[in-house]
C-alpha atoms as a PDB file:
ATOM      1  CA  UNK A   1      45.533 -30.387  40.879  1.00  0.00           C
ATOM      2  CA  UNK A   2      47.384 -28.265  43.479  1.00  0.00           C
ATOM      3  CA  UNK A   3      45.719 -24.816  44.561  1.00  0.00           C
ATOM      4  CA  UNK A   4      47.176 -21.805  43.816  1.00  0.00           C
ATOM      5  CA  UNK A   5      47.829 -18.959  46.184  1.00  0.00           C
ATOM      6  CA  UNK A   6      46.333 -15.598  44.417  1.00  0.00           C
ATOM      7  CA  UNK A   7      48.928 -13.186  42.988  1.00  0.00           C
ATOM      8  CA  UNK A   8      49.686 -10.039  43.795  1.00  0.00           C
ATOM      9  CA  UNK A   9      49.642  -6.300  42.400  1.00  0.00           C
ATOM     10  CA  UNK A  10      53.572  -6.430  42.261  1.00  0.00           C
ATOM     11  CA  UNK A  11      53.320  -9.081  39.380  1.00  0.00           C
ATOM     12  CA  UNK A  12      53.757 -11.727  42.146  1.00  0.00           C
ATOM     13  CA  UNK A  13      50.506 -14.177  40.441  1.00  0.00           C
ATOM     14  CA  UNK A  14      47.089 -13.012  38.907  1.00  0.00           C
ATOM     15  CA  UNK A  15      44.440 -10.793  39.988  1.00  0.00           C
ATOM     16  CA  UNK A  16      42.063 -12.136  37.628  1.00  0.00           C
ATOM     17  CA  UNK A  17      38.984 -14.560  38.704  1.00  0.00           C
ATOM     18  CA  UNK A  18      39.654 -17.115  41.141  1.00  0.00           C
ATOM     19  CA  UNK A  19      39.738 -20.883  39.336  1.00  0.00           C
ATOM     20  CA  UNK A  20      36.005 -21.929  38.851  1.00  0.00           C
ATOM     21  CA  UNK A  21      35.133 -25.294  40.295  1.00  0.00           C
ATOM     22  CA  UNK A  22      33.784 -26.643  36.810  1.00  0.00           C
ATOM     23  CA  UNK A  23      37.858 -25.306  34.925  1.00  0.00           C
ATOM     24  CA  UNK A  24      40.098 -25.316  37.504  1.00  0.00           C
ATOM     25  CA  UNK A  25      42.355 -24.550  34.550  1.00  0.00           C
ATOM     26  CA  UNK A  26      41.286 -21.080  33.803  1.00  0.00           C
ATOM     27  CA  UNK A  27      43.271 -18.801  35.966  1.00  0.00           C
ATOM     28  CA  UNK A  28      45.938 -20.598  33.840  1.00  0.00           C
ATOM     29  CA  UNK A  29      44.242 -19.234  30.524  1.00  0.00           C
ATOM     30  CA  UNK A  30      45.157 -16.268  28.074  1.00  0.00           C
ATOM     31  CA  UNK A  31      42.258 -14.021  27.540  1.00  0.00           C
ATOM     32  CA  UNK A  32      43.782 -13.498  24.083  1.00  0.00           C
ATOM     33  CA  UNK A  33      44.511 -16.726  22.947  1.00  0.00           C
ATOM     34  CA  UNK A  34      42.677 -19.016  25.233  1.00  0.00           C
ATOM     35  CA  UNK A  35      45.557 -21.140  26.201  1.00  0.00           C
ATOM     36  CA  UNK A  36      47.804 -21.830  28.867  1.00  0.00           C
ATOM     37  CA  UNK A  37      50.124 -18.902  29.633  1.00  0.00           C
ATOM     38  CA  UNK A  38      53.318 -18.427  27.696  1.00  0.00           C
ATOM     39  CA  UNK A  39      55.530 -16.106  29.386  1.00  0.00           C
ATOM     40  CA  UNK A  40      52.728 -14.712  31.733  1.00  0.00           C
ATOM     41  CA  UNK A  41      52.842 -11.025  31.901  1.00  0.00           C
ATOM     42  CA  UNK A  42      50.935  -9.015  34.406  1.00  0.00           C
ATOM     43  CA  UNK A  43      49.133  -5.221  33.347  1.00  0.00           C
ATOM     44  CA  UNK A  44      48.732  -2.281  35.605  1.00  0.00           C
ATOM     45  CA  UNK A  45      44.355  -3.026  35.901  1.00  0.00           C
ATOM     46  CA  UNK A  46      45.998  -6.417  37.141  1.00  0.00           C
ATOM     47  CA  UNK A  47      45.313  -9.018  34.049  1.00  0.00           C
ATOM     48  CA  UNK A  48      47.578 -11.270  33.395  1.00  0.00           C
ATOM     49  CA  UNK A  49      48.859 -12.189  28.642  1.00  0.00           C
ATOM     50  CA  UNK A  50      51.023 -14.247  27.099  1.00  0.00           C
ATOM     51  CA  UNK A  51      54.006 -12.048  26.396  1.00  0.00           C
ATOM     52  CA  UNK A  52      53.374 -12.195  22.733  1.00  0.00           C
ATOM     53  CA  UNK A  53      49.659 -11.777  23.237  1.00  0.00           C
ATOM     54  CA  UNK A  54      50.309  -8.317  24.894  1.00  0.00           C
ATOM     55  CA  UNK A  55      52.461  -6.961  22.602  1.00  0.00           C
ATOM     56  CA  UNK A  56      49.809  -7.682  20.018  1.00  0.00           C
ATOM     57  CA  UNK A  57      47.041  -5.669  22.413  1.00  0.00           C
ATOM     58  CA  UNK A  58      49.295  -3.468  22.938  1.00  0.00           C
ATOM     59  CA  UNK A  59      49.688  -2.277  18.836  1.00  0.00           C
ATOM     60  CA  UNK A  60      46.863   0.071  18.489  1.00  0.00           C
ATOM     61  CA  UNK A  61      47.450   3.575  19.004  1.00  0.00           C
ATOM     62  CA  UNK A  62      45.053   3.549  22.196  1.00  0.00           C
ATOM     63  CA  UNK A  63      45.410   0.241  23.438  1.00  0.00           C
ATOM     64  CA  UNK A  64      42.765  -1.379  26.040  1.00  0.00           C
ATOM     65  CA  UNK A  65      42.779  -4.462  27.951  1.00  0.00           C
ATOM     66  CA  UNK A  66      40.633  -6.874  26.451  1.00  0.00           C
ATOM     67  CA  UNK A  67      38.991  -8.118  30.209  1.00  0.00           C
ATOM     68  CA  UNK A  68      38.205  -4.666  31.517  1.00  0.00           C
ATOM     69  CA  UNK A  69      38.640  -2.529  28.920  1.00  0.00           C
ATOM     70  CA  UNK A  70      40.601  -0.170  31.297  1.00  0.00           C
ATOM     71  CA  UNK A  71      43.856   1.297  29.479  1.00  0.00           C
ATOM     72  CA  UNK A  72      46.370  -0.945  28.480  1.00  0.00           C
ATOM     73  CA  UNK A  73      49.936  -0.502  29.181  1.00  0.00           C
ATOM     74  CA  UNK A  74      53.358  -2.934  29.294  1.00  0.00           C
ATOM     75  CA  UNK A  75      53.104  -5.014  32.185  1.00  0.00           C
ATOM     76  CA  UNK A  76      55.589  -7.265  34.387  1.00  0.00           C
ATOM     77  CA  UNK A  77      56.580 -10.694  34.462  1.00  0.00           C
ATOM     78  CA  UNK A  78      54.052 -12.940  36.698  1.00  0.00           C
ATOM     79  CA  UNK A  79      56.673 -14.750  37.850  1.00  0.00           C
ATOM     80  CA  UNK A  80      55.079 -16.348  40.580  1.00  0.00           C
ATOM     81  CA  UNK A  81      52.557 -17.488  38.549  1.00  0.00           C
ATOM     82  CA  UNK A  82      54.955 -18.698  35.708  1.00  0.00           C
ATOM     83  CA  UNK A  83      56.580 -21.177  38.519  1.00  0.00           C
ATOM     84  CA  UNK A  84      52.860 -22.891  39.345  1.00  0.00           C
ATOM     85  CA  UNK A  85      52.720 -23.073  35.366  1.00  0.00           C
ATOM     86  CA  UNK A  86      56.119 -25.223  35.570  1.00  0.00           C
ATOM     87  CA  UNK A  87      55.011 -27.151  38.691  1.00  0.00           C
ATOM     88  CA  UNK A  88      51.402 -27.912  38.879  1.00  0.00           C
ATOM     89  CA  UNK A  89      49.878 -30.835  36.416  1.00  0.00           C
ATOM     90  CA  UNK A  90      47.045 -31.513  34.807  1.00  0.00           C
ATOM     91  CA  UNK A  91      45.831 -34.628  32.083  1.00  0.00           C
ATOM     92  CA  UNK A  92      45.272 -34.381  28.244  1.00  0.00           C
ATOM     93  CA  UNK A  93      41.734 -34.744  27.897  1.00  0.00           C
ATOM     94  CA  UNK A  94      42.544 -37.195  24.935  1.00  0.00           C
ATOM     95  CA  UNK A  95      44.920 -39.411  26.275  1.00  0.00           C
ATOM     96  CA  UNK A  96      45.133 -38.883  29.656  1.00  0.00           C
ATOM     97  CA  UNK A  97      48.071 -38.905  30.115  1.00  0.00           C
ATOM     98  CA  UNK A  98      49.791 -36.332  32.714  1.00  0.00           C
ATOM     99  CA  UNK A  99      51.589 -32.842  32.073  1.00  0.00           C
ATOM    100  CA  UNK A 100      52.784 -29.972  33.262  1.00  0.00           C
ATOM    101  CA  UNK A 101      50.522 -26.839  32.561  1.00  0.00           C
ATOM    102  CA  UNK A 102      53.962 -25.488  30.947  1.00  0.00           C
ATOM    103  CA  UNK A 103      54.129 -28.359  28.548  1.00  0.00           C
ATOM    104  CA  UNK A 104      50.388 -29.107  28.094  1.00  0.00           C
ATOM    105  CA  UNK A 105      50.200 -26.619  25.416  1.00  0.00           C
ATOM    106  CA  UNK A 106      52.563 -28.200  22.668  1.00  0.00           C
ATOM    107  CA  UNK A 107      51.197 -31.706  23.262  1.00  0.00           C
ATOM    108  CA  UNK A 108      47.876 -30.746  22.559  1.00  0.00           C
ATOM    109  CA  UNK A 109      48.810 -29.527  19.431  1.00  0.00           C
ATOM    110  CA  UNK A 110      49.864 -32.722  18.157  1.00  0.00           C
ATOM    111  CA  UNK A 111      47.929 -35.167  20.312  1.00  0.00           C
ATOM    112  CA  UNK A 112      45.659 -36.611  17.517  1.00  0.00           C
ATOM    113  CA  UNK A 113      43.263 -38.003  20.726  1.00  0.00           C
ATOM    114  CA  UNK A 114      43.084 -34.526  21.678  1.00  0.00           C
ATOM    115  CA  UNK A 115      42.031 -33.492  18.721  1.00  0.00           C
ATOM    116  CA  UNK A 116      39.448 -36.247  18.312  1.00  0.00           C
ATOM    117  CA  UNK A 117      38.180 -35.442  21.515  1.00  0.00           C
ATOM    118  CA  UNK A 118      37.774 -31.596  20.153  1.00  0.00           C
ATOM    119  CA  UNK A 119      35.809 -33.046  17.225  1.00  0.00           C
ATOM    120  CA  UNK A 120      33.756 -34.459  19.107  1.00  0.00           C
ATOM    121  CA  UNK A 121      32.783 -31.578  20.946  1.00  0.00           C
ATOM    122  CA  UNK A 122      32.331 -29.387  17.806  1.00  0.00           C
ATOM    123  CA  UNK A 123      29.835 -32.238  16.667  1.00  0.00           C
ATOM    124  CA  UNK A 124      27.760 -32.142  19.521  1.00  0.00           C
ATOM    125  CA  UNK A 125      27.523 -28.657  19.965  1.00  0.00           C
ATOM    126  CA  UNK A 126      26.647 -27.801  16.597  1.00  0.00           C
ATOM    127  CA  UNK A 127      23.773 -30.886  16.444  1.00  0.00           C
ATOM    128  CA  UNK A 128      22.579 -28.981  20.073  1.00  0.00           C
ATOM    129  CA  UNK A 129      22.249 -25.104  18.074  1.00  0.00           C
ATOM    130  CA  UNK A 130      20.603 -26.780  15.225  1.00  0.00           C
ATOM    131  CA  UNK A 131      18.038 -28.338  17.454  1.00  0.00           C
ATOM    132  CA  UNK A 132      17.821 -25.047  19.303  1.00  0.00           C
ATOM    133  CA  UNK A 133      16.912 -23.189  15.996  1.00  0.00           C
ATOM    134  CA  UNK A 134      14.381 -25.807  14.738  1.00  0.00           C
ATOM    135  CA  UNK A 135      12.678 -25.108  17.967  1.00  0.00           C
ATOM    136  CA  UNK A 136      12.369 -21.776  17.999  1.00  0.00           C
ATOM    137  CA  UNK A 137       9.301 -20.101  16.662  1.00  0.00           C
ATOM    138  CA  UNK A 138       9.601 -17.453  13.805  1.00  0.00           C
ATOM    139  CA  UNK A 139       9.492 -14.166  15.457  1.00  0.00           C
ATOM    140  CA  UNK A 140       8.409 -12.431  12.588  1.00  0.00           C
ATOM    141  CA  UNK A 141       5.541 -13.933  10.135  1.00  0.00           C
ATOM    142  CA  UNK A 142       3.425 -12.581   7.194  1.00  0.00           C
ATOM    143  CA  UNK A 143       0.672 -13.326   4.920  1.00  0.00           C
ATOM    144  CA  UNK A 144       0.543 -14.063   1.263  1.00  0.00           C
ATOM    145  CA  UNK A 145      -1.285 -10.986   0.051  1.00  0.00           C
ATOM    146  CA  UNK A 146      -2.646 -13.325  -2.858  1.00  0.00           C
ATOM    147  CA  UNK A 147      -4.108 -16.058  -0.660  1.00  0.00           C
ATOM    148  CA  UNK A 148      -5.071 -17.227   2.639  1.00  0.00           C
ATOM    149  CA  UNK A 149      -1.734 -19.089   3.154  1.00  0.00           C
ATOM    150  CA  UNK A 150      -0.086 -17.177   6.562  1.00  0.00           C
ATOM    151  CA  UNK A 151       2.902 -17.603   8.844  1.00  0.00           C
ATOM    152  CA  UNK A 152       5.653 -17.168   6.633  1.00  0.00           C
ATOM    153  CA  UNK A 153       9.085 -15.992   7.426  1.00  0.00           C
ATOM    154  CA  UNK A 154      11.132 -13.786   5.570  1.00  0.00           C
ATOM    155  CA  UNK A 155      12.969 -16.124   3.313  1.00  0.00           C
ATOM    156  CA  UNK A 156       9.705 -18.520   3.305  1.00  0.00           C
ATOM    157  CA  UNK A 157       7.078 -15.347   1.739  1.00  0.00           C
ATOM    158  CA  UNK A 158       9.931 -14.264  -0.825  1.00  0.00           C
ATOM    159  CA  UNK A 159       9.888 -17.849  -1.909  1.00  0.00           C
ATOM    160  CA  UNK A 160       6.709 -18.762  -1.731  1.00  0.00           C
ATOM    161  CA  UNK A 161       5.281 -15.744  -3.852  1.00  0.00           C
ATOM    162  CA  UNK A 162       8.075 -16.464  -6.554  1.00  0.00           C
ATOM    163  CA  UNK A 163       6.945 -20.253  -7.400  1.00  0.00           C
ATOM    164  CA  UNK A 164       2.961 -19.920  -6.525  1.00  0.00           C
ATOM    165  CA  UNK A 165       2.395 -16.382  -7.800  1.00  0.00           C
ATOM    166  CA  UNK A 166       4.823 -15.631 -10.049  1.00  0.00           C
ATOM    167  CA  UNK A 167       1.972 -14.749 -13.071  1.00  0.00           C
ATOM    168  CA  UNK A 168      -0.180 -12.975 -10.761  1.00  0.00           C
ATOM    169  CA  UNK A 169      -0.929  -8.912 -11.622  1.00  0.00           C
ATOM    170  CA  UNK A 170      -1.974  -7.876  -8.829  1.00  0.00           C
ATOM    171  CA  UNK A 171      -0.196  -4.789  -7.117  1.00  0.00           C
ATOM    172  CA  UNK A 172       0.173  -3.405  -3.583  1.00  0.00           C
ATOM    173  CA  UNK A 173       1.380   0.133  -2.845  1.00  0.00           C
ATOM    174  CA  UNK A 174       4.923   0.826  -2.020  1.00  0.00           C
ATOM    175  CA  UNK A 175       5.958   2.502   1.450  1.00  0.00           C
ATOM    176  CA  UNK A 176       8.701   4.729   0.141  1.00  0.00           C
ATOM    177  CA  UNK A 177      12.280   4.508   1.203  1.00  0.00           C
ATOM    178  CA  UNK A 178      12.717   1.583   3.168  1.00  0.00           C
ATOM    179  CA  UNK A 179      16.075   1.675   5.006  1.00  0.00           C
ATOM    180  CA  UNK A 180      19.004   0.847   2.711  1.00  0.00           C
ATOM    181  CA  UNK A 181      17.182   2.034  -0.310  1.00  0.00           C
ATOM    182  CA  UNK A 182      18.292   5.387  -2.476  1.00  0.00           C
ATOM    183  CA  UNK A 183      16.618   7.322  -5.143  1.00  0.00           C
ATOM    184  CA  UNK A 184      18.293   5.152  -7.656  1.00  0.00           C
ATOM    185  CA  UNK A 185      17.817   1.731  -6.229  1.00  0.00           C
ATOM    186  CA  UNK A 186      13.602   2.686  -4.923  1.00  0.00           C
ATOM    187  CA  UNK A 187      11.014   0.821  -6.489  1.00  0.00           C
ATOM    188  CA  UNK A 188       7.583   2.312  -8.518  1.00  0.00           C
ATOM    189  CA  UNK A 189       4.890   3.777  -6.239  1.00  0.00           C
ATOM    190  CA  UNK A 190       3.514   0.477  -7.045  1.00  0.00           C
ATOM    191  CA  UNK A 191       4.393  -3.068  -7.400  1.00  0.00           C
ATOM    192  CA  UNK A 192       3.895  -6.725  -8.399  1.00  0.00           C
ATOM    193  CA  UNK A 193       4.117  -8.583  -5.422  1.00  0.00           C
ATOM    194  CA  UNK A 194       6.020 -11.252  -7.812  1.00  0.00           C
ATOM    195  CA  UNK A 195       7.956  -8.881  -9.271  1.00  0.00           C
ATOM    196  CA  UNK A 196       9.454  -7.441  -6.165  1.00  0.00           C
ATOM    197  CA  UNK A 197       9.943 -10.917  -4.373  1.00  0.00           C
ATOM    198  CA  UNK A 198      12.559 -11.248  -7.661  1.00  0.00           C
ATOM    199  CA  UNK A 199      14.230  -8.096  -7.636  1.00  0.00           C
ATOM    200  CA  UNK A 200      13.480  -6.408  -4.438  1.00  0.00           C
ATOM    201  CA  UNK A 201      13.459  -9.232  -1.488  1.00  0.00           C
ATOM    202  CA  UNK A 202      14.223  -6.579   1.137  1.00  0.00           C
ATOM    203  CA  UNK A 203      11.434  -4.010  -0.386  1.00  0.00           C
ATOM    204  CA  UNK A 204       8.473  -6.879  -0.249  1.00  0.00           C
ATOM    205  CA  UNK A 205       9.543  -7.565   3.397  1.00  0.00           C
ATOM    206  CA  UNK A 206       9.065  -4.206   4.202  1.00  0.00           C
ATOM    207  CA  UNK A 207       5.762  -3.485   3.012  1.00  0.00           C
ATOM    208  CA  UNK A 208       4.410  -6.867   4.635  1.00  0.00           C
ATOM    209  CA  UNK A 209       5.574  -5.778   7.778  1.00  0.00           C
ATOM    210  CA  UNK A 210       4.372  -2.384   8.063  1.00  0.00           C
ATOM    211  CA  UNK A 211       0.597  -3.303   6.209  1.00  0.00           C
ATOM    212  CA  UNK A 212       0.697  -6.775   6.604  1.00  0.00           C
ATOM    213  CA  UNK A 213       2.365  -7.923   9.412  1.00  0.00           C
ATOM    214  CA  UNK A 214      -0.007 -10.757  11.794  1.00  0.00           C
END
């Protein structure tokens, strides 16, 4: 891909980051929409929008740009920048094929390679954050206060006191007002651990972690 001289204040190209080796496509990119420009428009604090992506930052009463969050005002055409949009190429990532940055935008939106190729993606970055969470350790853990069983998390304690406990009597006392609780919604001074597991999750979670809590 050819380099691109930087643009200047006058709306002459954009004053954004300099292309990064690894996307040498993203001083090409909308902020807003993440795509390449459409009708590039250039803001006072020296960001470049899409046209239509501007006047849609630029609806609320105090508008702010959405890289700097200096003021946000109407800008000027980045006309400079629009012509290396309608000269400099770059391949679909599905097909491979070669385009214009100016017409890269519509193909993609009906390349069905493309879109595999955006699956695909998806797939393996949600397999890598489930991995990730299996891996990480609970921050938070409690003990059954009926039996030696320890290192619950939230969800696991509520659960586990419902199905092995759920006939026990035995009752702890109740820190008053935990946060999100009113005078109508606050549970007795004291409680069945079983009982509040059913109808007061958020209560028995509170009262492991502030007697409870290894």
């Amino acid at each position: 891909m050819a380099a691109a001289q930087p643009e200047s204040r006058d709306g002459a190209a954009q004053s954004a980051k300099p292309a990064s080796e690894t996307d040498p496509l993203s001083r090409f990119t909308c902020p807003v929409c993440l795509e390449v420009f459409e009708k590039p428009v250039q803001v006072p604090c020296g960001h470049v929008f899409c046209s239509a992506c501007l006047q849609e930052c630029l609806k609320p009463k105090k508008p702010v740009c959405g890289v700097c969050r200096s003021a946000l005002a109407p800008g000027v055409r980045a006309a400079e920048l629009e012509r290396q949009i309608e000269s400099i190429e770059t391949s679909c990532h599905g097909c491979r094929k070669d385009f214009v940055l100016s017409k890269i935008r519509a193909h993609v939106a009906s390349c069905s390679k493309y879109q595999s190729y955006i699956m695909e993606g998806v797939k393996a970055t949600t397999k890598d954050a489930s991995l990730q969470q299996r891996n990480v350790p609970n921050r938070y853990t409690f003990p059954c206060p009926y039996c030696p069983e320890k290192n619950f998390d939230q969800e696991g304690l509520v659960e586990h006191c419902k199905l092995t406990h759920s006939t026990d009597t035995k009752f702890v006392p109740y820190v008053p007002r935990c946060p999100g609780e009113t005078p109508a919604t606050a549970v007795p001074t004291s409680w069945s651990i079983s009982s509040a597991a059913t109808a007061f999750p958020t209560t028995l979670l509170w009262i492991m972690m502030l007697t409870k809590m290894t």
